[in-house]
PDB file of N, CA and C in Angstrom:
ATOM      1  N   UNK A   1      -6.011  12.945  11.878  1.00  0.00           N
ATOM      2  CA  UNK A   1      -5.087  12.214  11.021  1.00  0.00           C
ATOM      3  C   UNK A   1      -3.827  11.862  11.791  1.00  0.00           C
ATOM      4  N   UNK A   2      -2.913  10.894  11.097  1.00  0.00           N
ATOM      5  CA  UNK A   2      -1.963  10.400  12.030  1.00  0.00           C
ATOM      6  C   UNK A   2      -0.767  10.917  11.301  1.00  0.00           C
ATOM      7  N   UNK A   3      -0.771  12.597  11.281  1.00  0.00           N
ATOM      8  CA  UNK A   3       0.514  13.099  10.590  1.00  0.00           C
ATOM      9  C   UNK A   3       1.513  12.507  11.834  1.00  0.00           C
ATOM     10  N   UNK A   4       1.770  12.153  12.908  1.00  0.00           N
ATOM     11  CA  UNK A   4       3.322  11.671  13.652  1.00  0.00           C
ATOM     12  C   UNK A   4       3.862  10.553  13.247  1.00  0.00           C
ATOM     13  N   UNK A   5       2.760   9.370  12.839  1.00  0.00           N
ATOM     14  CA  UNK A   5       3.144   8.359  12.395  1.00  0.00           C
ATOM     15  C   UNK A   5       3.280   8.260  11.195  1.00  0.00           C
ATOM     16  N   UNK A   6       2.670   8.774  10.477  1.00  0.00           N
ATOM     17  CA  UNK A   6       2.293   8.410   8.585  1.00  0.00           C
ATOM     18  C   UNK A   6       4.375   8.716   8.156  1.00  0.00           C
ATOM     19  N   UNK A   7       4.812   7.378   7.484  1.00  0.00           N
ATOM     20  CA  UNK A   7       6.209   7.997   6.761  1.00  0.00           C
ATOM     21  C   UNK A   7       5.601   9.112   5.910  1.00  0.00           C
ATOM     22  N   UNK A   8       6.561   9.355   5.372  1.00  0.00           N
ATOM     23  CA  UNK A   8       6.082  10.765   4.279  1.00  0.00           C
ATOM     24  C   UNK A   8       7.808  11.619   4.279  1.00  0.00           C
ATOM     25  N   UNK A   9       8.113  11.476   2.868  1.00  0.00           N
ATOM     26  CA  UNK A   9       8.973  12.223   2.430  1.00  0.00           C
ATOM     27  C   UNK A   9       9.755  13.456   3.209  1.00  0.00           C
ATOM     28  N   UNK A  10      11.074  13.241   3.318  1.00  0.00           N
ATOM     29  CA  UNK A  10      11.332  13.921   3.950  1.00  0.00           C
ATOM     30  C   UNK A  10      11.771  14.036   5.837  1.00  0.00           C
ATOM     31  N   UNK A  11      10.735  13.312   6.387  1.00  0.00           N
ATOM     32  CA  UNK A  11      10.622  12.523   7.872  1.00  0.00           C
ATOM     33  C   UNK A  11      11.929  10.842   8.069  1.00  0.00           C
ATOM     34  N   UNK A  12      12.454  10.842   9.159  1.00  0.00           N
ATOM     35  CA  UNK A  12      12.881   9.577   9.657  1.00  0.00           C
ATOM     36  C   UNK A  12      11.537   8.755   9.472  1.00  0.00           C
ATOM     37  N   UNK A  13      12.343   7.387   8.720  1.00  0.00           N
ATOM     38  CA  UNK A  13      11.078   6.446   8.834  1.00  0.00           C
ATOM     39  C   UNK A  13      12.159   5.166   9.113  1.00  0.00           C
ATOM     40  N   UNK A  14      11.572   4.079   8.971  1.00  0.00           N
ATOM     41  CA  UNK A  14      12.544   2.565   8.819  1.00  0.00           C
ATOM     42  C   UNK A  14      13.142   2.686   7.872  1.00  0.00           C
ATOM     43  N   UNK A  15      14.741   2.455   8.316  1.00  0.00           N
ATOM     44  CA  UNK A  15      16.042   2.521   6.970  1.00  0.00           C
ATOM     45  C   UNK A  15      16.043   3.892   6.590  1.00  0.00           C
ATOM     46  N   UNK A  16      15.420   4.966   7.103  1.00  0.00           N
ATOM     47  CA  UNK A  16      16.140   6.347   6.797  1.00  0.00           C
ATOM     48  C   UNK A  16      15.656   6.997   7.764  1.00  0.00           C
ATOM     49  N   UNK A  17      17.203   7.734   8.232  1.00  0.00           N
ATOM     50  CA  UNK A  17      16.912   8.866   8.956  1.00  0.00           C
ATOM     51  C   UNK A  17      16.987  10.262   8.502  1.00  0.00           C
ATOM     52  N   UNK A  18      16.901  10.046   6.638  1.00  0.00           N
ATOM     53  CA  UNK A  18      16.732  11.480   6.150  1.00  0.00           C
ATOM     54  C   UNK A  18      15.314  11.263   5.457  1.00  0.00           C
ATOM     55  N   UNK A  19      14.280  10.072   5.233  1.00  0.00           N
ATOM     56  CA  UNK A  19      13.450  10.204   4.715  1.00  0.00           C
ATOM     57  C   UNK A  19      13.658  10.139   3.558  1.00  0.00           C
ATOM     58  N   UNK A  20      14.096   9.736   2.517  1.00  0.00           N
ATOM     59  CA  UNK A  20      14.152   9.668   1.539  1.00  0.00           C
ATOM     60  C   UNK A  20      13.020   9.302   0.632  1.00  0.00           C
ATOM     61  N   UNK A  21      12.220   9.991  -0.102  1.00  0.00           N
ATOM     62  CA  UNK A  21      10.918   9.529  -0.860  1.00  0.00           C
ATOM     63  C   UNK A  21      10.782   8.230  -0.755  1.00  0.00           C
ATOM     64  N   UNK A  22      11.926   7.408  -1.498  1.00  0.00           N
ATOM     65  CA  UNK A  22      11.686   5.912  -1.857  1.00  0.00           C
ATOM     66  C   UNK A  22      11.512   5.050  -0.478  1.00  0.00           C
ATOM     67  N   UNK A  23      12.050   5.356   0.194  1.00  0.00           N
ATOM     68  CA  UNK A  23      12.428   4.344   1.940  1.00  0.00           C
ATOM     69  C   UNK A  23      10.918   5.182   2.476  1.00  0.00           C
ATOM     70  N   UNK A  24      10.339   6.732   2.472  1.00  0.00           N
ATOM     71  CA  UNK A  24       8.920   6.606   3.227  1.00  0.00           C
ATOM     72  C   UNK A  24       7.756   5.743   2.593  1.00  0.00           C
ATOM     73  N   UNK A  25       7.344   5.953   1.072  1.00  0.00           N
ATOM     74  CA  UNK A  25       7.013   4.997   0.238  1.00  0.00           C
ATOM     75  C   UNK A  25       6.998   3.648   1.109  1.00  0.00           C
ATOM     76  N   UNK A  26       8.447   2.936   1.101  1.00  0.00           N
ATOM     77  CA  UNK A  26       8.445   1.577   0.966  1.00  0.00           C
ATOM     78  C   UNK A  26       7.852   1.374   2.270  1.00  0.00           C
ATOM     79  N   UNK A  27       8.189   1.984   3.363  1.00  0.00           N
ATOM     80  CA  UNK A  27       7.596   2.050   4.688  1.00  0.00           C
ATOM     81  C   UNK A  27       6.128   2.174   4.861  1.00  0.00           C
ATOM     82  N   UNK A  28       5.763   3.348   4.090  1.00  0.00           N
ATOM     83  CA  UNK A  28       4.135   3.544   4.127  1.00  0.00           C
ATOM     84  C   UNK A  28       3.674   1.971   3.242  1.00  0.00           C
ATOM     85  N   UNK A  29       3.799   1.564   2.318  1.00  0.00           N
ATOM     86  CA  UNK A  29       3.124   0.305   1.421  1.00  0.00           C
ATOM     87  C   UNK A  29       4.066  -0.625   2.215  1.00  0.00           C
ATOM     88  N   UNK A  30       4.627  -1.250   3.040  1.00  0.00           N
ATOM     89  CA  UNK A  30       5.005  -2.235   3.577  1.00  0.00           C
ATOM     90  C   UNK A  30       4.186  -2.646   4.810  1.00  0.00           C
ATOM     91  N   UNK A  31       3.227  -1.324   5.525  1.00  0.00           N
ATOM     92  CA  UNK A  31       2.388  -1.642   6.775  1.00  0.00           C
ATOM     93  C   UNK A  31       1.331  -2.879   5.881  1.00  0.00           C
ATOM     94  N   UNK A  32       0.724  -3.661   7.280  1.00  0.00           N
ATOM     95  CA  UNK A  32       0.233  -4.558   6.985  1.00  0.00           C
ATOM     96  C   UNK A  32      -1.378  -4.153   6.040  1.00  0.00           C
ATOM     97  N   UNK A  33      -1.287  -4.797   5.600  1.00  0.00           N
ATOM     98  CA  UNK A  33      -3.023  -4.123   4.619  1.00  0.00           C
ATOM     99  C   UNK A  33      -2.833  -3.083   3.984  1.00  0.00           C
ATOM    100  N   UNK A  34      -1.841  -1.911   3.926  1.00  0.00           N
ATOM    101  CA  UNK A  34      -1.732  -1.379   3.083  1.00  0.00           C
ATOM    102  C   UNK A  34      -1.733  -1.193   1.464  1.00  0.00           C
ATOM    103  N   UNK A  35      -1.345  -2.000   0.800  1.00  0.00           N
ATOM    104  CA  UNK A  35      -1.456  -2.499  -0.486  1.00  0.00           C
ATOM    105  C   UNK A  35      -2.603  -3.066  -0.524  1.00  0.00           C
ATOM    106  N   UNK A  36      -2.994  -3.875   0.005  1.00  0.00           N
ATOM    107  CA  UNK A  36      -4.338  -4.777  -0.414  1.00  0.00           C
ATOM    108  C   UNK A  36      -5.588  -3.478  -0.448  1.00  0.00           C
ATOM    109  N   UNK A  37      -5.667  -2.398   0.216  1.00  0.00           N
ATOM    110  CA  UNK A  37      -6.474  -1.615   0.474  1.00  0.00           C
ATOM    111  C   UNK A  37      -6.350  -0.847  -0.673  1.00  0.00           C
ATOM    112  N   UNK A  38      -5.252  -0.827  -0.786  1.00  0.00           N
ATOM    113  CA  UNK A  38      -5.208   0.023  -2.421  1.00  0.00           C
ATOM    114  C   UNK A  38      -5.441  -0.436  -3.662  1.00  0.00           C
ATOM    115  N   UNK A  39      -5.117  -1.754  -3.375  1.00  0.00           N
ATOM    116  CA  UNK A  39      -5.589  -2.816  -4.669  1.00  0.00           C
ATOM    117  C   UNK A  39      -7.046  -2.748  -4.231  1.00  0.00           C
ATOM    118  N   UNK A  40      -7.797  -2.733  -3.441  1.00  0.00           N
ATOM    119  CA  UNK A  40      -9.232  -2.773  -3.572  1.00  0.00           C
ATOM    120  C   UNK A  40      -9.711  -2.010  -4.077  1.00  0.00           C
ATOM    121  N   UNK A  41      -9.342  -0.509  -3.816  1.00  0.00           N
ATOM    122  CA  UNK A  41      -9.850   0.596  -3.610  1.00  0.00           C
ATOM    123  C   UNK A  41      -9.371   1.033  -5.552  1.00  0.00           C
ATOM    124  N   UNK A  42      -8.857   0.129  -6.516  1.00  0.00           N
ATOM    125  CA  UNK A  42      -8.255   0.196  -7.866  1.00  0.00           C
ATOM    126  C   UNK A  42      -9.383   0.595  -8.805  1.00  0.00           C
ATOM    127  N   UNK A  43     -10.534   0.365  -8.798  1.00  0.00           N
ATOM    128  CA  UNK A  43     -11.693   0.454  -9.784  1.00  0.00           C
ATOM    129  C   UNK A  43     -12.525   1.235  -9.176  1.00  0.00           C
ATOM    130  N   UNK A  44     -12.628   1.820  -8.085  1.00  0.00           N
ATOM    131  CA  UNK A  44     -13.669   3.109  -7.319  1.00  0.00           C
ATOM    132  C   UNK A  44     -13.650   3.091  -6.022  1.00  0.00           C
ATOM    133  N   UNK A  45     -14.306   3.619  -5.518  1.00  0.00           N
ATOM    134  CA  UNK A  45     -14.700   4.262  -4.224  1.00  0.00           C
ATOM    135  C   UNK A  45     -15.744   2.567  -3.812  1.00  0.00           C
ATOM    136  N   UNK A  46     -14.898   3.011  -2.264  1.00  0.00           N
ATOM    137  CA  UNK A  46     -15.756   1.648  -1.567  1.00  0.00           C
ATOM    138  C   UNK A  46     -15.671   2.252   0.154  1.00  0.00           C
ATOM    139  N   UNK A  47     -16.847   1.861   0.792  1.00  0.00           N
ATOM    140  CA  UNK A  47     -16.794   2.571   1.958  1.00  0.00           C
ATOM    141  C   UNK A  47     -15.980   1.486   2.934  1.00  0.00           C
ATOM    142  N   UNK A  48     -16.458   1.701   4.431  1.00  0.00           N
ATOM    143  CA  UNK A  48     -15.381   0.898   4.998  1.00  0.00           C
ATOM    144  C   UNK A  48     -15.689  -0.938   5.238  1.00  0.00           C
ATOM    145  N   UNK A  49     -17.501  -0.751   5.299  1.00  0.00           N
ATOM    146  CA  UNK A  49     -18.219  -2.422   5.222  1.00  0.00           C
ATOM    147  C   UNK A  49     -17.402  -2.722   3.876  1.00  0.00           C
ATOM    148  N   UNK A  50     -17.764  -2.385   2.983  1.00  0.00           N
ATOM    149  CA  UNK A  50     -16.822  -3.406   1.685  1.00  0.00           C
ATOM    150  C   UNK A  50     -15.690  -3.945   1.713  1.00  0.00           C
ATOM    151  N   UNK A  51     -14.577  -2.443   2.198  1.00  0.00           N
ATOM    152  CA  UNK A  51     -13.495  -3.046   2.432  1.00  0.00           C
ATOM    153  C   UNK A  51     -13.291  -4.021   3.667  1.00  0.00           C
ATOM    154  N   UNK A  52     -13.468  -4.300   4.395  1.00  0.00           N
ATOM    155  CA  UNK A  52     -13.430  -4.760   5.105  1.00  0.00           C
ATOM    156  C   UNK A  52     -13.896  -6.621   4.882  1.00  0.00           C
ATOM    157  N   UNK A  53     -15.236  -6.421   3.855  1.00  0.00           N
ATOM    158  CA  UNK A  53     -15.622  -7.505   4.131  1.00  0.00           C
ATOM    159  C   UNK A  53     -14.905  -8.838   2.244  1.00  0.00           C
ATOM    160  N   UNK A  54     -14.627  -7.295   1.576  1.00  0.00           N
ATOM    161  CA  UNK A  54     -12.870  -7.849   1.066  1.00  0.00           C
ATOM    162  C   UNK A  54     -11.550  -8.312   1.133  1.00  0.00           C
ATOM    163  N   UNK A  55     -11.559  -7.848   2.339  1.00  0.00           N
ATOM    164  CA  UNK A  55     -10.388  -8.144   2.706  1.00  0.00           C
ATOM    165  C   UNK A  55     -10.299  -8.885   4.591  1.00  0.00           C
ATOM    166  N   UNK A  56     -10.627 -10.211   4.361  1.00  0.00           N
ATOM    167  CA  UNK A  56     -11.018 -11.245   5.193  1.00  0.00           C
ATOM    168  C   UNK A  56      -9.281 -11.590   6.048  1.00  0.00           C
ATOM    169  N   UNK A  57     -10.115 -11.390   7.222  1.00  0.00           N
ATOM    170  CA  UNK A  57      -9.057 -11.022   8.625  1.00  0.00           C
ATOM    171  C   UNK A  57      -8.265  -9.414   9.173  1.00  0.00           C
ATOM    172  N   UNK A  58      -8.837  -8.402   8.079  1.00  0.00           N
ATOM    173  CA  UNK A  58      -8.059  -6.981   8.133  1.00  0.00           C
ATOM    174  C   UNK A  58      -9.822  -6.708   9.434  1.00  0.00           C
ATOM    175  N   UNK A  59      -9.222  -6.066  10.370  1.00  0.00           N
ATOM    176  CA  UNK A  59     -10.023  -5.895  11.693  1.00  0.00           C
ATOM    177  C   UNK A  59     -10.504  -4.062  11.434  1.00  0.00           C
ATOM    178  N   UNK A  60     -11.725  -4.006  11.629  1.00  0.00           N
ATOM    179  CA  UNK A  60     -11.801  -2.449  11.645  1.00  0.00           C
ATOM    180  C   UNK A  60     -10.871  -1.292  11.996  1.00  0.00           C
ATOM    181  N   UNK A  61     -10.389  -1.618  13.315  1.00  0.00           N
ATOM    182  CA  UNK A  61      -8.904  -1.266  13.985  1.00  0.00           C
ATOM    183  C   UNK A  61      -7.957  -0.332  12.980  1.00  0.00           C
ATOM    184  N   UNK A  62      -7.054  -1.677  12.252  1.00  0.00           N
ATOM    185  CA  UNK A  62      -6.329  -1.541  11.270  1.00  0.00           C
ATOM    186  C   UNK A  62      -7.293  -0.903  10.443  1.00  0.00           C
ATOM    187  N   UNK A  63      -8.466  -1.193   9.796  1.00  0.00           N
ATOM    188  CA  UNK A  63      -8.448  -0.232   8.340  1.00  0.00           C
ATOM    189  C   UNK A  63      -8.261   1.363   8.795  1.00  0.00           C
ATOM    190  N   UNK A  64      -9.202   1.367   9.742  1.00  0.00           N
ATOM    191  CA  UNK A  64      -9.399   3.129   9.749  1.00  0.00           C
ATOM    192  C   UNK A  64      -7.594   3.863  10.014  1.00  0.00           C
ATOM    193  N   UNK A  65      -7.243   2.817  10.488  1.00  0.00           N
ATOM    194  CA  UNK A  65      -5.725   3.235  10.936  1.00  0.00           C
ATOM    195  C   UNK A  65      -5.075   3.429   9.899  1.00  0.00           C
ATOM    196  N   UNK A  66      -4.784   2.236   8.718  1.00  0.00           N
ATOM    197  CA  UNK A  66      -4.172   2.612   7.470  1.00  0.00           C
ATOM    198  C   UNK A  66      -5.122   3.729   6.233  1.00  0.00           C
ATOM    199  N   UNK A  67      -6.691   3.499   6.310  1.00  0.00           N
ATOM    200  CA  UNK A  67      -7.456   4.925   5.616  1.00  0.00           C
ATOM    201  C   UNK A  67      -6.732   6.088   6.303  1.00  0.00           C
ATOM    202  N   UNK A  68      -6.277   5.906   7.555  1.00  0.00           N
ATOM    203  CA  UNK A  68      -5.974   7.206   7.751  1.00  0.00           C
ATOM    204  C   UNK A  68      -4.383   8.276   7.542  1.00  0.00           C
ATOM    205  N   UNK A  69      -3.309   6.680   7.393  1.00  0.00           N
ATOM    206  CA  UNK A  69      -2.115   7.212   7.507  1.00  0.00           C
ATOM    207  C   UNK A  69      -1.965   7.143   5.992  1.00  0.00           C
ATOM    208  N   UNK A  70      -2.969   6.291   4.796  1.00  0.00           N
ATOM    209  CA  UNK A  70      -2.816   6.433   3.393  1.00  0.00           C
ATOM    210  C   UNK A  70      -3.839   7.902   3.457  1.00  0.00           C
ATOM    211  N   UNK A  71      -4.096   8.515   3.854  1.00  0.00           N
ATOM    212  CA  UNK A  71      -4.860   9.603   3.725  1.00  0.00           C
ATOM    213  C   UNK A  71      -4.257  10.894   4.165  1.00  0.00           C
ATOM    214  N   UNK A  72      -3.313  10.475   5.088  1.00  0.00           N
ATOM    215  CA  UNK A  72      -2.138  11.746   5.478  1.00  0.00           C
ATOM    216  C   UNK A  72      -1.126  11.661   4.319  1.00  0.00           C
ATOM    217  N   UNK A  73      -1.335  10.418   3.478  1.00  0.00           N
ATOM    218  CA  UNK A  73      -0.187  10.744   2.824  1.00  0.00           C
ATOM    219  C   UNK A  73      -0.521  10.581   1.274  1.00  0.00           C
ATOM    220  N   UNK A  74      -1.948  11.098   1.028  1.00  0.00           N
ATOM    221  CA  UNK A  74      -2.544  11.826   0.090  1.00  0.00           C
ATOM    222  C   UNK A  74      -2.608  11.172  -1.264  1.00  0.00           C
ATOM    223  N   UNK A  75      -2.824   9.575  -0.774  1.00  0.00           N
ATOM    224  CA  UNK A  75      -3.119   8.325  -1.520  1.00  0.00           C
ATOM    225  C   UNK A  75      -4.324   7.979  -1.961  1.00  0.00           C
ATOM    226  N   UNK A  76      -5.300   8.109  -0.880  1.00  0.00           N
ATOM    227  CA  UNK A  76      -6.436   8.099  -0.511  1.00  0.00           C
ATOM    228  C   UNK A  76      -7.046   8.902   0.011  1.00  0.00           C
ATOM    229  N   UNK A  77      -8.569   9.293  -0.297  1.00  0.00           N
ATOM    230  CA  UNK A  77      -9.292  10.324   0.062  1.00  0.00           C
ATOM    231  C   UNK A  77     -10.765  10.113   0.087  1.00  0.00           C
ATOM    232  N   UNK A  78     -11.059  10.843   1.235  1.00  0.00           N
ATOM    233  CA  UNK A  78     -12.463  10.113   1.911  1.00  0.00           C
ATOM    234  C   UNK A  78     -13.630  10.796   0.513  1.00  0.00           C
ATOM    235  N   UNK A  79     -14.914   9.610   0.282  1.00  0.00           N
ATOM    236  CA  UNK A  79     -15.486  10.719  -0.492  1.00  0.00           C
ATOM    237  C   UNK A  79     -17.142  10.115  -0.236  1.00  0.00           C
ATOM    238  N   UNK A  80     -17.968  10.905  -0.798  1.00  0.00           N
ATOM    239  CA  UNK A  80     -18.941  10.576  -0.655  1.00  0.00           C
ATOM    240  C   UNK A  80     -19.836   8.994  -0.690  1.00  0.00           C
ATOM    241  N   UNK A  81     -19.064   7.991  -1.763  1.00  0.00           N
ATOM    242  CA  UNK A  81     -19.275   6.841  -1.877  1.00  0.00           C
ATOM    243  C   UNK A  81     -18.023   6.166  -0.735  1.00  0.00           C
ATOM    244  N   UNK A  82     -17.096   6.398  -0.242  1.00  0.00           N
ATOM    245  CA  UNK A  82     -16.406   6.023   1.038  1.00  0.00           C
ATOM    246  C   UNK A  82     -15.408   6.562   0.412  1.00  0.00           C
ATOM    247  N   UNK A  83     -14.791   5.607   0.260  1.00  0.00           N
ATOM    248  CA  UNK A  83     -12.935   5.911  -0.021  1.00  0.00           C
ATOM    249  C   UNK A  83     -12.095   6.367  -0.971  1.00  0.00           C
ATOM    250  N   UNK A  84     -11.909   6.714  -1.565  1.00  0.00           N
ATOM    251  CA  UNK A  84     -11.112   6.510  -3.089  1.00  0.00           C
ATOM    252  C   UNK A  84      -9.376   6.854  -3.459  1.00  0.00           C
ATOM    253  N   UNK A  85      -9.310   6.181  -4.394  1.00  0.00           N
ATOM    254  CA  UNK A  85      -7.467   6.592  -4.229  1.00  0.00           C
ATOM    255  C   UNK A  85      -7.659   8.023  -5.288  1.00  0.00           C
ATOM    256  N   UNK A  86      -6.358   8.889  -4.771  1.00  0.00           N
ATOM    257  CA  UNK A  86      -6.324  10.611  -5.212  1.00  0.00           C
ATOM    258  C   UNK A  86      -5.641   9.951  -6.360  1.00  0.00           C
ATOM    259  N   UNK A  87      -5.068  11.197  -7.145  1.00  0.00           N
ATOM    260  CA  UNK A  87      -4.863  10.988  -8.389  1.00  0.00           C
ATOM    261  C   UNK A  87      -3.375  10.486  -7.854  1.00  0.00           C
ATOM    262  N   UNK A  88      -2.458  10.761  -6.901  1.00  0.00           N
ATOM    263  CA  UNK A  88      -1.039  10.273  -6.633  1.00  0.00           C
ATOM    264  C   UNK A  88      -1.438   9.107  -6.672  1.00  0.00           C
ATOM    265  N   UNK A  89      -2.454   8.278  -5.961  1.00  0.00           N
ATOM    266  CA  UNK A  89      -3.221   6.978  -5.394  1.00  0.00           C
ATOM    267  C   UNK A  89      -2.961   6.478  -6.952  1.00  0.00           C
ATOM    268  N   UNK A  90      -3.647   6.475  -7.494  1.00  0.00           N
ATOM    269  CA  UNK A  90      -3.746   6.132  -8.965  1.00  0.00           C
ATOM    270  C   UNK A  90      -2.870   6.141  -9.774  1.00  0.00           C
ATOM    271  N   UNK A  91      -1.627   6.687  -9.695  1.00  0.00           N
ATOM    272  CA  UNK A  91      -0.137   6.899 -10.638  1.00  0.00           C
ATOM    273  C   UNK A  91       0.797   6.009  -9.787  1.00  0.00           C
ATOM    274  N   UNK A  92       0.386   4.908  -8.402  1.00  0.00           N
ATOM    275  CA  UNK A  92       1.129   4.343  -8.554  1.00  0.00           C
ATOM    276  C   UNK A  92       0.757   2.960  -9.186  1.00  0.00           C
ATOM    277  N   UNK A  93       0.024   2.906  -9.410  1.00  0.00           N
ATOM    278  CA  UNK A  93      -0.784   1.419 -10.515  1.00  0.00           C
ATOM    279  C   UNK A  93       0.265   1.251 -11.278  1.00  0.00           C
ATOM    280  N   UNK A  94       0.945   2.091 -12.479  1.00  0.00           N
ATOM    281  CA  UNK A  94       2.224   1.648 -13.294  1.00  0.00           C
ATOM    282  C   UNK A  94       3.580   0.942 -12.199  1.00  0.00           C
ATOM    283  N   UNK A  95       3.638   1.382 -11.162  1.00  0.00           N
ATOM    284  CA  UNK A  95       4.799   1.586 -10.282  1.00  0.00           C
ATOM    285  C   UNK A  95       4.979   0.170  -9.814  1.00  0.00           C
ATOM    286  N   UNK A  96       3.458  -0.446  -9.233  1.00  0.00           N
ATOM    287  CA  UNK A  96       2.991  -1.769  -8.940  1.00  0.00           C
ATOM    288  C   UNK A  96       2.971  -2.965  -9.850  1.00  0.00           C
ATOM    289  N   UNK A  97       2.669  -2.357 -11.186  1.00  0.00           N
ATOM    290  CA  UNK A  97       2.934  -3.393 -12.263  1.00  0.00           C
ATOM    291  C   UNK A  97       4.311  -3.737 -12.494  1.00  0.00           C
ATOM    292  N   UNK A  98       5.056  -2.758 -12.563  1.00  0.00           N
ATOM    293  CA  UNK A  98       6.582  -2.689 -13.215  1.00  0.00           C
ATOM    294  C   UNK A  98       7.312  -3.705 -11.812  1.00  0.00           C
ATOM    295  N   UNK A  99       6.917  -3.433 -10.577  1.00  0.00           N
ATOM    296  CA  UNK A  99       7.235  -4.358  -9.368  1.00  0.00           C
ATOM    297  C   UNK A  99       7.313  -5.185  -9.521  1.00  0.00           C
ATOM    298  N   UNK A 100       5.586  -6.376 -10.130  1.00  0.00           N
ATOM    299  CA  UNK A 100       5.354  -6.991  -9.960  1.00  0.00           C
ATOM    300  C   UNK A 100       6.029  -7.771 -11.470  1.00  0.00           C
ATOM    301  N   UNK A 101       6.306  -6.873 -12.434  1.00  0.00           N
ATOM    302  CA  UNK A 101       7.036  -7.536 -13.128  1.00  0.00           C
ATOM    303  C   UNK A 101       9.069  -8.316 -12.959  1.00  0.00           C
ATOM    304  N   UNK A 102       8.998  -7.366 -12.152  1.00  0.00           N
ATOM    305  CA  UNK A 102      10.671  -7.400 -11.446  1.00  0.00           C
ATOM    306  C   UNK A 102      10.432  -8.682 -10.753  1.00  0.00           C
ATOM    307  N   UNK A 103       9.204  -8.750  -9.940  1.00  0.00           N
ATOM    308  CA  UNK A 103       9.305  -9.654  -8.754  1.00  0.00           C
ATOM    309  C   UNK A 103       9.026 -11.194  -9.531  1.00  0.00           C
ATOM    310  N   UNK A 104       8.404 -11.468 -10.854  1.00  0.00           N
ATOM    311  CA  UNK A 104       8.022 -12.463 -11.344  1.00  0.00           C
ATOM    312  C   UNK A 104       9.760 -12.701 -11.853  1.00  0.00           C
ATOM    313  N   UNK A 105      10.327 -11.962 -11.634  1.00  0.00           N
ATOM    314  CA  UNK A 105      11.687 -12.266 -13.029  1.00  0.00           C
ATOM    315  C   UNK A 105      12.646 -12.632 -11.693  1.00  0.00           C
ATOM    316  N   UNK A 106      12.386 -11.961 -10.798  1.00  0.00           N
ATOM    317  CA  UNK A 106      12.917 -12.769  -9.205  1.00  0.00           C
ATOM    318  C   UNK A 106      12.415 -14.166  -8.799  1.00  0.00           C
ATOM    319  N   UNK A 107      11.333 -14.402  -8.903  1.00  0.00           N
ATOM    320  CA  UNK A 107      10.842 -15.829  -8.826  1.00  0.00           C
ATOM    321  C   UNK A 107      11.417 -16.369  -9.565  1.00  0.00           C
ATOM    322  N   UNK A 108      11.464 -16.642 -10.912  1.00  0.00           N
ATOM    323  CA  UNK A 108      12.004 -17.608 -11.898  1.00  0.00           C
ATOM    324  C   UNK A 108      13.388 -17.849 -11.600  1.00  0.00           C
ATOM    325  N   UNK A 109      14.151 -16.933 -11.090  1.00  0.00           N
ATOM    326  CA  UNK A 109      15.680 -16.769 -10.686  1.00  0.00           C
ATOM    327  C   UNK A 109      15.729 -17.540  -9.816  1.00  0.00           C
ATOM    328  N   UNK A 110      14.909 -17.557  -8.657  1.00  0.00           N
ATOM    329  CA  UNK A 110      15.374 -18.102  -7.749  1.00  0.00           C
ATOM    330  C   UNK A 110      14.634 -19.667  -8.045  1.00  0.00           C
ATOM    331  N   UNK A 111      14.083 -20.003  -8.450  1.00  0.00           N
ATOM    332  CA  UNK A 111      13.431 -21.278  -8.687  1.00  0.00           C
ATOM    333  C   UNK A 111      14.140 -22.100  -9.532  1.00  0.00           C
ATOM    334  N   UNK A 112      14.550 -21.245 -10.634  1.00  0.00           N
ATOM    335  CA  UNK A 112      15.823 -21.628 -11.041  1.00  0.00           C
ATOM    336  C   UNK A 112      16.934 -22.854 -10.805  1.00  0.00           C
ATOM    337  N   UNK A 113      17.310 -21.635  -9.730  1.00  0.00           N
ATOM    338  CA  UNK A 113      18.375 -22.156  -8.636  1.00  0.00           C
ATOM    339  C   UNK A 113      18.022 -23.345  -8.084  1.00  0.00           C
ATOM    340  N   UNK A 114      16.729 -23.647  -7.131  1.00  0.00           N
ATOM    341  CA  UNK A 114      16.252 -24.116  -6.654  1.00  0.00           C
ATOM    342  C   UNK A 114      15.157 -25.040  -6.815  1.00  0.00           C
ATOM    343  N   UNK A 115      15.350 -25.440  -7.724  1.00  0.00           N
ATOM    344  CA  UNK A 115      14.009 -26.636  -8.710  1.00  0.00           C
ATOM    345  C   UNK A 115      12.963 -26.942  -7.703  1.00  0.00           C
ATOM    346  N   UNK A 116      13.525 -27.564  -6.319  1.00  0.00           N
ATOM    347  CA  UNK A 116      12.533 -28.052  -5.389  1.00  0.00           C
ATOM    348  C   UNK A 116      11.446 -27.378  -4.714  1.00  0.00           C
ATOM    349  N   UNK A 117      11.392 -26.354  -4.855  1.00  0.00           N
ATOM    350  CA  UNK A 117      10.458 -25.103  -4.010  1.00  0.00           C
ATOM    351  C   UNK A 117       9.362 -25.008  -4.953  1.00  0.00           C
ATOM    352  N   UNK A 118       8.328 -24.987  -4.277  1.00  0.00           N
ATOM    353  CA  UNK A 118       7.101 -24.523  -4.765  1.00  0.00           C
ATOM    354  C   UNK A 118       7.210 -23.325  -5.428  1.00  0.00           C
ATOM    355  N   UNK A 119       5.877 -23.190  -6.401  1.00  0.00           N
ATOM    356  CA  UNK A 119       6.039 -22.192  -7.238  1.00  0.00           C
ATOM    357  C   UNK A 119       4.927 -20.968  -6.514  1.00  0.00           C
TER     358      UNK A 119
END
């Protein structure tokens, strides 16, 4: 596992050098494919051919790299059908909605402003 790299509570990560839950979080779900892997992985267990062939341009490389640093940081967990998100994995689904509701109320704001920009 990649406990040196994985952020994780507590550890220096990007924007904190005390680790602060929220800044390892944003660090761990800001690596590339991270989220999308978790959005896959939302309705069950999928091994690594699925994901992979879901998520078009993510390179074997990267998955096992992020299965592994979402797996040090006890998101995800290897299982007999491949992958699956742990029960932390799964409690952030509300966390992602409530985001994605912030982030729609940010779009309109700024479009707002800005009539000419694509939606």
């Amino acid at each position: 596992m990649s406990t040196n790299r994985t952020p994780l509570p507590g550890r220096p990560v990007r924007g904190s050098t005390t680790g602060r839950p929220l800044m390892a979080a944003m660090d761990l779900l800001s690596r590339r494919w991270a989220l999308r892997i978790i959005w896959e992985l939302r309705d069950g267990p999928l091994g690594a051919r699925p994901l992979l062939a879901r998520c078009e341009g993510l390179s074997s490389s990267v998955l096992y790299q992020r299965l592994d640093e979402l797996t040090t940081a006890d998101l995800v967990a290897p299982s007999e059908a491949g992958y699956t998100l742990t029960v932390v994995g799964m409690s952030l689904s509300p966390a992602l909605q409530e985001l994605n509701v912030w982030a729609d109320t940010w779009a309109e704001a700024v479009h707002a402003r800005s009539p000419e920009q694509p939606h």
